[in-house]
C-alpha atoms as a PDB file:
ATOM      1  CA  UNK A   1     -18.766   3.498  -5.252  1.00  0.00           C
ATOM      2  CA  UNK A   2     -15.084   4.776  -5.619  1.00  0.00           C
ATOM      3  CA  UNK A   3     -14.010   3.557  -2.149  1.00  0.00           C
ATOM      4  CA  UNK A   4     -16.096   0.548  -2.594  1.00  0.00           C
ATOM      5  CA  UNK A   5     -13.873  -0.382  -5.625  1.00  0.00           C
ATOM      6  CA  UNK A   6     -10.723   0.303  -4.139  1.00  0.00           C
ATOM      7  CA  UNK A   7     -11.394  -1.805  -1.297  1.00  0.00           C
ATOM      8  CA  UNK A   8     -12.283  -4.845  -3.666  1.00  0.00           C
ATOM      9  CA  UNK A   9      -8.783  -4.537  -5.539  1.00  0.00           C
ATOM     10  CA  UNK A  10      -7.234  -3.938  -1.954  1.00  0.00           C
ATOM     11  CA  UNK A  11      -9.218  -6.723  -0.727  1.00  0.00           C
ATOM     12  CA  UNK A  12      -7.697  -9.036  -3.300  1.00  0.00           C
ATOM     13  CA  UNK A  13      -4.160  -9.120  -2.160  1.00  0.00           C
ATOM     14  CA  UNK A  14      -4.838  -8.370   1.241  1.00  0.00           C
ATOM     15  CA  UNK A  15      -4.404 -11.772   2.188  1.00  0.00           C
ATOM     16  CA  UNK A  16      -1.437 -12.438   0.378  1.00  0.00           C
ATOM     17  CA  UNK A  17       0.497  -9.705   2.808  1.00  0.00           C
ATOM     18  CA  UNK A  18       2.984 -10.820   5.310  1.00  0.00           C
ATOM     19  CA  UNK A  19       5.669 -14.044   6.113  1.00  0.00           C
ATOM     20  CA  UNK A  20       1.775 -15.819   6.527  1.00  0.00           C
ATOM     21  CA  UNK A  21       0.533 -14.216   3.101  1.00  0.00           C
ATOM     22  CA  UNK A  22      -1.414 -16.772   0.966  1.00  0.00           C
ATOM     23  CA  UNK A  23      -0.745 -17.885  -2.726  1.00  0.00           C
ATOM     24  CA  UNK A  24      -3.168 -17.322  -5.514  1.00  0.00           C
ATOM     25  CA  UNK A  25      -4.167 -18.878  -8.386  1.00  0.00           C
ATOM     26  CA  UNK A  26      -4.460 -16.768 -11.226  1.00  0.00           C
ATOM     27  CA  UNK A  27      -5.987 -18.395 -14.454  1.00  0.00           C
ATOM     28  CA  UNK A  28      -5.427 -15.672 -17.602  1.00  0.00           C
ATOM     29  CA  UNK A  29      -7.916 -15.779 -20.665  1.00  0.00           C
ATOM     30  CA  UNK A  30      -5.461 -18.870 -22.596  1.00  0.00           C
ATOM     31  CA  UNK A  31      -5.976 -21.272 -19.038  1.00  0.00           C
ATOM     32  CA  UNK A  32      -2.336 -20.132 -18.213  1.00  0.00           C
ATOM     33  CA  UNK A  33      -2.520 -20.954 -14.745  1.00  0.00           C
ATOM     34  CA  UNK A  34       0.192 -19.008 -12.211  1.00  0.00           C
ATOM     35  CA  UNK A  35       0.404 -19.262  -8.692  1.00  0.00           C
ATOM     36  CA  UNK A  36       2.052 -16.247  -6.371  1.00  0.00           C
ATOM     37  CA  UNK A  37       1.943 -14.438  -3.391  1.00  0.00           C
ATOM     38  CA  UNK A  38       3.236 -10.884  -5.254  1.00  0.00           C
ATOM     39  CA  UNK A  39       1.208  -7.884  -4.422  1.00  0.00           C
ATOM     40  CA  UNK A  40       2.614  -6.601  -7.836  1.00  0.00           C
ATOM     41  CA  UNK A  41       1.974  -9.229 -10.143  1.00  0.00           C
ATOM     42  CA  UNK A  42      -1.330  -9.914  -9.163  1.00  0.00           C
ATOM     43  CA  UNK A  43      -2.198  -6.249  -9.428  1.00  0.00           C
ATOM     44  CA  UNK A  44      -1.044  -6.520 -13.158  1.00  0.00           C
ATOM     45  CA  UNK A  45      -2.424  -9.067 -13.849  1.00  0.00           C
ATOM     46  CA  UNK A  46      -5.901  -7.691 -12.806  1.00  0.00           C
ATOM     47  CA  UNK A  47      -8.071  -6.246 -15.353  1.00  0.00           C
ATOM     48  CA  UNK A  48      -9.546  -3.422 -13.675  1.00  0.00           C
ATOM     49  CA  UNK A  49     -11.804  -0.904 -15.602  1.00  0.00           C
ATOM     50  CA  UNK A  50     -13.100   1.448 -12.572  1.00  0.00           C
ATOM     51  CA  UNK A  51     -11.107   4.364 -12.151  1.00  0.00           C
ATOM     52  CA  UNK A  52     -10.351   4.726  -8.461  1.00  0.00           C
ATOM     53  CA  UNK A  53      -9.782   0.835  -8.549  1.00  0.00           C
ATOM     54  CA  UNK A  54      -7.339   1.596 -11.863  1.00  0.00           C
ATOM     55  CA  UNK A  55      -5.535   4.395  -9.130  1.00  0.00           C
ATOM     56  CA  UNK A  56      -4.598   1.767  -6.541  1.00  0.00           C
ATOM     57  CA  UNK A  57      -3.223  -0.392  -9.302  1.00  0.00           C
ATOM     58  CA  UNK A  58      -1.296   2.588 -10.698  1.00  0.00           C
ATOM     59  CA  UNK A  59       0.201   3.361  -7.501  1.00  0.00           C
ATOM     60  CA  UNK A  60       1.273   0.181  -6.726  1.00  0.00           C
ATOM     61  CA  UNK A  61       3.023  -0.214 -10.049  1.00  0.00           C
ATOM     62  CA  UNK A  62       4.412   3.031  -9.550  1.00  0.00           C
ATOM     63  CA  UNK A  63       5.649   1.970  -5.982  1.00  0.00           C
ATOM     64  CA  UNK A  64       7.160  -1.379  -7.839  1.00  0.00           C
ATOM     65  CA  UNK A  65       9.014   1.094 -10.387  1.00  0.00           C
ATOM     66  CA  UNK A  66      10.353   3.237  -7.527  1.00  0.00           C
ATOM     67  CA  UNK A  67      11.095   0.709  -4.943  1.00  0.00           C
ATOM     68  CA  UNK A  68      10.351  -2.652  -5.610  1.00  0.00           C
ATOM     69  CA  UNK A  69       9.063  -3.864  -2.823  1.00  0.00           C
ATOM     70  CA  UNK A  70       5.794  -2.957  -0.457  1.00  0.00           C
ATOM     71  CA  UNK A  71       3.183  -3.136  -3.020  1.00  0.00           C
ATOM     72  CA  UNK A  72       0.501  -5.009  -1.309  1.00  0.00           C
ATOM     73  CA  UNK A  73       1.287  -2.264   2.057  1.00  0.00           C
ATOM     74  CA  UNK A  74       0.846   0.781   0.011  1.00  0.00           C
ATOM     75  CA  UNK A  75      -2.329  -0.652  -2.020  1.00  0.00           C
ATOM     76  CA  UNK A  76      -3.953  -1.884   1.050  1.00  0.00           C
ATOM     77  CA  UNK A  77      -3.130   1.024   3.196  1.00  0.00           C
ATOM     78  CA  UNK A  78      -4.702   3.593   0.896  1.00  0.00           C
ATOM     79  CA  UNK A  79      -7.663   1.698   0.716  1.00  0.00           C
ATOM     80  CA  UNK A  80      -7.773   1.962   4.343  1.00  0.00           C
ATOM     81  CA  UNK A  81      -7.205   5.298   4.477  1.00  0.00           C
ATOM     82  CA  UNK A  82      -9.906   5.960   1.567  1.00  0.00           C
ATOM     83  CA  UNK A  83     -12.522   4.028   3.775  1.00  0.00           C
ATOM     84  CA  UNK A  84     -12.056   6.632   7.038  1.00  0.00           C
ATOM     85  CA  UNK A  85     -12.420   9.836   4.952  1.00  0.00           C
ATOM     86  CA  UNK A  86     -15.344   8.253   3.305  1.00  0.00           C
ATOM     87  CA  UNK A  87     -16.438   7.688   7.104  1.00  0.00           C
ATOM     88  CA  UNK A  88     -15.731  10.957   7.925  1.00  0.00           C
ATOM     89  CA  UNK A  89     -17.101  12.756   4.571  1.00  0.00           C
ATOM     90  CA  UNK A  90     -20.714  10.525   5.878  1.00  0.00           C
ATOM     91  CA  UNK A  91     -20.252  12.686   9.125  1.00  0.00           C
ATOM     92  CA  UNK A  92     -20.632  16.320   7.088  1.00  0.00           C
ATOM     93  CA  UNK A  93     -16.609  17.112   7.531  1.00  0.00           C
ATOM     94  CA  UNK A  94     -15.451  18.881   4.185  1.00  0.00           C
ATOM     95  CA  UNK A  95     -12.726  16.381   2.105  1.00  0.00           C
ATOM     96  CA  UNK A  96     -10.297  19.521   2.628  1.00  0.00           C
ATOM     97  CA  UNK A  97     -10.441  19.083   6.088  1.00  0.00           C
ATOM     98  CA  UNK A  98     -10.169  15.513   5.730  1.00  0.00           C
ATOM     99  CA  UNK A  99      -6.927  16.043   3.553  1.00  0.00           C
ATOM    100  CA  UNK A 100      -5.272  19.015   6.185  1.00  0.00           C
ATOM    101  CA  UNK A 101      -5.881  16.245   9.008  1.00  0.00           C
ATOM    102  CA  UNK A 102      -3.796  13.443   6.848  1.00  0.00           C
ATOM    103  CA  UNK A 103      -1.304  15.579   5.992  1.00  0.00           C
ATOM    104  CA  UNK A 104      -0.703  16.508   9.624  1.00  0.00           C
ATOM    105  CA  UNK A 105      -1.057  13.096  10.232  1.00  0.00           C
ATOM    106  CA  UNK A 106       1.994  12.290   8.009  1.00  0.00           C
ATOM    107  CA  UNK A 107       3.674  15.423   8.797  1.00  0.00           C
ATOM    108  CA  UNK A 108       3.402  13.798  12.898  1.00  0.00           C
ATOM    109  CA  UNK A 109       4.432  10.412  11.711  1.00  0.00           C
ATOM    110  CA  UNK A 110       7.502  11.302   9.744  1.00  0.00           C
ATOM    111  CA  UNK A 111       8.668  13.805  13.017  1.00  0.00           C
ATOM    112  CA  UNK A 112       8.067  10.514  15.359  1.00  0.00           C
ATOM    113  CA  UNK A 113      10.431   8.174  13.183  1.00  0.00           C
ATOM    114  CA  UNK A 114      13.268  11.040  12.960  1.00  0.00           C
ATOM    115  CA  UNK A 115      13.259  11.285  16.755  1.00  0.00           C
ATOM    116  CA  UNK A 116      12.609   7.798  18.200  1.00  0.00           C
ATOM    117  CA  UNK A 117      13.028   5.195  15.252  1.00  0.00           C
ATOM    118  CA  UNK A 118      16.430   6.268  13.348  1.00  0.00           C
ATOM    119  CA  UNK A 119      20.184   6.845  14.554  1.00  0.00           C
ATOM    120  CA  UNK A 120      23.242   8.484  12.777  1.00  0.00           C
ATOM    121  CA  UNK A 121      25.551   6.325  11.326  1.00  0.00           C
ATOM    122  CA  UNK A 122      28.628   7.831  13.471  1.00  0.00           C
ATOM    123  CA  UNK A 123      26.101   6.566  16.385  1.00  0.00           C
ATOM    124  CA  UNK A 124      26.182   2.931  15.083  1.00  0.00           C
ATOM    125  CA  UNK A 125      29.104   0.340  16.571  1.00  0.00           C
ATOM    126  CA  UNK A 126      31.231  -0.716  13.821  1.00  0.00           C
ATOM    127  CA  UNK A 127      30.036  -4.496  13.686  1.00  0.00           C
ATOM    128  CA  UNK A 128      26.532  -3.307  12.573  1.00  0.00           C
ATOM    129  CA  UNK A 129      28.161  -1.224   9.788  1.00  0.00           C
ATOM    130  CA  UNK A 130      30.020  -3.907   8.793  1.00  0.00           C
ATOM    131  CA  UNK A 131      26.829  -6.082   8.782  1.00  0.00           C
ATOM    132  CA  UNK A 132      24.975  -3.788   7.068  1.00  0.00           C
ATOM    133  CA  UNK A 133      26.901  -3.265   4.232  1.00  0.00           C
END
């Protein structure tokens, strides 16, 4: 049920992710009608009551707060990652397990961007500093 309701709310702005993302309508109680493509303001303006559903939203408010940007990414890939382990919990392997394996998972990630995906600044021509700043 709790991964079922996080996939719904991840579901909704789903297809509003990317350059391609699609607009939606959203009509509030009055018949104020607003159309946008905004991970984050269609997560607000959702009126979710189930509390694994009410998580996503949190975190992607908190990710707006912090970053602002990449709401719809992180809501729809924790959903994701909520359907596997509830995959994996189906095949008998203990949620602590399931947890150890993520966070090696991350640990892996974060180790393959340092080496292959990232350069020093003293590495960079000055052009591209210039360009980036």
């Amino acid at each position: 049920e709790n991964v079922t309701a996080a996939a719904a709310v991840a579901n909704i702005v789903r297809t509003s992710l990317g350059p391609m993302g699609l607009d939606k309508m959203l009509v509030d109680d009055l018949g104020e009608m607003m159309v946008t493509n905004d991970g984050a303001t269609i997560l607000q303006k959702l009126e979710v009551e189930h509390p694994a559903a009410k998580v996503l939203v949190d975190l992607a408010k908190l990710q707006d707060e912090e970053i602002g940007d990449g709401t719809t990414s992180v809501v729809v890939l924790a959903a994701e990652l909520l359907k596997r382990a509830n995959v994996l919990i189906q095949q008998r392997i203990h949620p602590t397990n399931i947890i150890s394996g993520y966070k090696l998972a991350a640990m892996e990630a974060l180790k393959y961007i340092r080496e292959h995906l990232t350069k020093q600044v003293s590495e960079l021509p000055k052009d591209c500093i210039y360009n980036i700043a």
